[in-house]
C-alpha atoms as a PDB file:
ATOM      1  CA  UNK A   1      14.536   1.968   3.408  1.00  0.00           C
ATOM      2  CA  UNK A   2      14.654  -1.630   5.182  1.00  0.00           C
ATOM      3  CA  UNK A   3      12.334  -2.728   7.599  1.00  0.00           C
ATOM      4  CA  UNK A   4      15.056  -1.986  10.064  1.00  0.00           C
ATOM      5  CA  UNK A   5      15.273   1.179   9.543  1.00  0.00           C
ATOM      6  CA  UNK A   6      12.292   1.510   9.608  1.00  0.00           C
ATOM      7  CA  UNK A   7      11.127   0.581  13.414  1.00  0.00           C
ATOM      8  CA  UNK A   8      14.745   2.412  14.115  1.00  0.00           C
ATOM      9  CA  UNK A   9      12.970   5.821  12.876  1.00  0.00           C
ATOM     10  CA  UNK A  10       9.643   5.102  14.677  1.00  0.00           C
ATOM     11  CA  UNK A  11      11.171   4.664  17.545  1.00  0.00           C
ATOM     12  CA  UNK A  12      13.021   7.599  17.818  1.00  0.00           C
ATOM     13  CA  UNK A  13       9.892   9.734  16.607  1.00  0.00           C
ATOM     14  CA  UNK A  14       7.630   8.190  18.780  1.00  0.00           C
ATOM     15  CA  UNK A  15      10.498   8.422  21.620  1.00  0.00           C
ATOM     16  CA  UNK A  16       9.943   4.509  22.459  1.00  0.00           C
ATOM     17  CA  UNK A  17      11.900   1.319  22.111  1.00  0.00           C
ATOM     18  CA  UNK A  18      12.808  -0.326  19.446  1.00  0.00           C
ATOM     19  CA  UNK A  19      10.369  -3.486  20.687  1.00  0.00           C
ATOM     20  CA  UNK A  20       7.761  -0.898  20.777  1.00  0.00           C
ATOM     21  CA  UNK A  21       7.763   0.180  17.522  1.00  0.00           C
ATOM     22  CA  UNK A  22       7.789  -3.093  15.944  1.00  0.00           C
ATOM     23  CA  UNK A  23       4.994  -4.249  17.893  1.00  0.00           C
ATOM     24  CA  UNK A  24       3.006  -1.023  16.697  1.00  0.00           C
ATOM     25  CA  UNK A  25       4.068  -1.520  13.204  1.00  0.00           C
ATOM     26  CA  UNK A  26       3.090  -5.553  12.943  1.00  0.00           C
ATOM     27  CA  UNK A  27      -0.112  -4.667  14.569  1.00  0.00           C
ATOM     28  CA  UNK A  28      -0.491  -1.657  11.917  1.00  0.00           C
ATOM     29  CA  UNK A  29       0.232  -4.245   9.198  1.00  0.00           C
ATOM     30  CA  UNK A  30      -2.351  -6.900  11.125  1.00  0.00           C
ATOM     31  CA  UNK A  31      -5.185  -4.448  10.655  1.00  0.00           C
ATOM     32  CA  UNK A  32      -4.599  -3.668   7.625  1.00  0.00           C
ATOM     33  CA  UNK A  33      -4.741  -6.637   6.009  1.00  0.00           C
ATOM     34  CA  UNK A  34      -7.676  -7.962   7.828  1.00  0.00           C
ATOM     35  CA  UNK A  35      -9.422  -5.042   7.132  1.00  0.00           C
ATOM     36  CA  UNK A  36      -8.722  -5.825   2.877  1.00  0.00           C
ATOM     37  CA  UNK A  37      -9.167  -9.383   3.558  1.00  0.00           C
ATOM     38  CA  UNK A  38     -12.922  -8.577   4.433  1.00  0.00           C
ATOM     39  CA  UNK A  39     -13.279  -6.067   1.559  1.00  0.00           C
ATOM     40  CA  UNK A  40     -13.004  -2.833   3.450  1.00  0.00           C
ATOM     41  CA  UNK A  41     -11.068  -0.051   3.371  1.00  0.00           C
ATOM     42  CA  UNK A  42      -7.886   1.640   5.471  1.00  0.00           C
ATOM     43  CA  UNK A  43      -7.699   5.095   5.276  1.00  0.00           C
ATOM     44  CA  UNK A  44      -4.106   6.586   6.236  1.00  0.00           C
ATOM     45  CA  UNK A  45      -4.709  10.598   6.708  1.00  0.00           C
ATOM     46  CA  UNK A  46      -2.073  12.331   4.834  1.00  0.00           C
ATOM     47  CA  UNK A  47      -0.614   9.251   3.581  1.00  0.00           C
ATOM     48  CA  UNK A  48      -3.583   7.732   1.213  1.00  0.00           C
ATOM     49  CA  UNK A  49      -6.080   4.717   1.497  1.00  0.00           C
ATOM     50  CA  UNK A  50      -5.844   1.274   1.061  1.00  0.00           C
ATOM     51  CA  UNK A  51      -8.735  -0.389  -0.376  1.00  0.00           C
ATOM     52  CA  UNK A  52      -9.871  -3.301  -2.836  1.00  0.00           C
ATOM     53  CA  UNK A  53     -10.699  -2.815  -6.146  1.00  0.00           C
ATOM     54  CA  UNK A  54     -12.405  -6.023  -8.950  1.00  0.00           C
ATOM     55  CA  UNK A  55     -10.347  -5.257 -12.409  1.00  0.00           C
ATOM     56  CA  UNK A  56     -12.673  -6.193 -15.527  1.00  0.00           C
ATOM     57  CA  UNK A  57     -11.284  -9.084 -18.432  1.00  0.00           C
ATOM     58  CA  UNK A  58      -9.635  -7.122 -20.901  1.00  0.00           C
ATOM     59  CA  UNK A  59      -7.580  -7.970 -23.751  1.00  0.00           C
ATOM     60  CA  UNK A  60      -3.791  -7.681 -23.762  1.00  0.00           C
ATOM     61  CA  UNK A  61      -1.174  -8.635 -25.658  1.00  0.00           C
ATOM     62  CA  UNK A  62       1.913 -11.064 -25.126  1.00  0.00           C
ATOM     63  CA  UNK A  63       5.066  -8.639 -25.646  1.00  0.00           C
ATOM     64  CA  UNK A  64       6.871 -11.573 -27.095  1.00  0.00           C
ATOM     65  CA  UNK A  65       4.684 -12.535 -29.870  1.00  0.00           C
ATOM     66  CA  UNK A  66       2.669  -9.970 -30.628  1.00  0.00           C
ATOM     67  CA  UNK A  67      -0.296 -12.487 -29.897  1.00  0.00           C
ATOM     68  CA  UNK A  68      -3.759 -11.613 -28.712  1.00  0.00           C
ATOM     69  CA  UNK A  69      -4.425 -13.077 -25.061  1.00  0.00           C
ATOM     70  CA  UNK A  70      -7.214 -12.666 -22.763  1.00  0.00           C
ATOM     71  CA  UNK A  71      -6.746 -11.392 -19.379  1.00  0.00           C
ATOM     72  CA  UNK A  72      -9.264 -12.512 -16.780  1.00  0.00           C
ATOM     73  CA  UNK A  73     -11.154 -10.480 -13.668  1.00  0.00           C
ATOM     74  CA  UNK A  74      -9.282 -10.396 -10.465  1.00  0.00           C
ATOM     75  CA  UNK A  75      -9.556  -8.897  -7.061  1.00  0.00           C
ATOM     76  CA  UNK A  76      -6.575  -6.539  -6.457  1.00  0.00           C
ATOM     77  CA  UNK A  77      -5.702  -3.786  -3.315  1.00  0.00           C
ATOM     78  CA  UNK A  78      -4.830  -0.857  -4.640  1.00  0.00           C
ATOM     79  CA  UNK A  79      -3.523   2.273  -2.621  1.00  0.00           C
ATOM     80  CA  UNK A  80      -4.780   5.883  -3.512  1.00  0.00           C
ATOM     81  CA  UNK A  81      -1.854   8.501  -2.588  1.00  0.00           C
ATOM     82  CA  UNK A  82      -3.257  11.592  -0.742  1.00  0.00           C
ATOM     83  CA  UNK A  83      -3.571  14.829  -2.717  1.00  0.00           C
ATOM     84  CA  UNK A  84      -0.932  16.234   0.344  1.00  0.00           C
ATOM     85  CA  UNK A  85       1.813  13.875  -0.707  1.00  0.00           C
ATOM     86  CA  UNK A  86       1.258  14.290  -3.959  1.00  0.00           C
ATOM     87  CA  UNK A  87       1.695  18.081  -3.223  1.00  0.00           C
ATOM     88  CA  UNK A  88       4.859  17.602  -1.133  1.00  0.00           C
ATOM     89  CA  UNK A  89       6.752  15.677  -3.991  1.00  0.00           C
ATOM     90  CA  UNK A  90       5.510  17.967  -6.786  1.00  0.00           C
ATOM     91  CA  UNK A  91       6.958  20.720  -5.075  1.00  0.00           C
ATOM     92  CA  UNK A  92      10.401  19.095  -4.019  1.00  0.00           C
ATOM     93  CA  UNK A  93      11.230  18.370  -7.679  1.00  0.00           C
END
């Protein structure tokens, strides 16, 4: 699905404009990230949460060589599905 499609199909659910939905969904995407940016979390009901997670240093490996590297700490967001999505795919399968 584009992005374009996307606003198309909240439009028509929402019954709005086009314009509207857009808006809605850059504003969604606005909160979102400033609500990471300061460390928090978004919870999406029936969807999942956003929220930001520290990864330790760990050891990996370089696939080409076989060679022991170290991997540092970072910051990344990670997004939990709901257990309700999970459901719904689980049972279209």
């Amino acid at each position: 699905m584009t992005k374009t499609e996307l606003i198309q199909l909240l439009a028509e659910a929402t019954s709005s404009d086009r314009k509207s939905a857009k808006m809605f969904l850059e504003g969604l995407t606005g909160v979102v990230e400033k609500t990471i940016k300061k460390g928090g979390e978004v919870p999406m009901k029936g969807l999942g949460k956003f929220k930001v997670v520290k990864r330790k240093a760990r050891m990996g490996r370089n696939p080409a060589t076989g060679e022991a590297i170290k991997i540092p700490a970072k910051t990344v967001v990670r997004f939990t599905v709901a257990k309700a999505l999970k459901d719904l795919v689980k049972k279209t399968k």
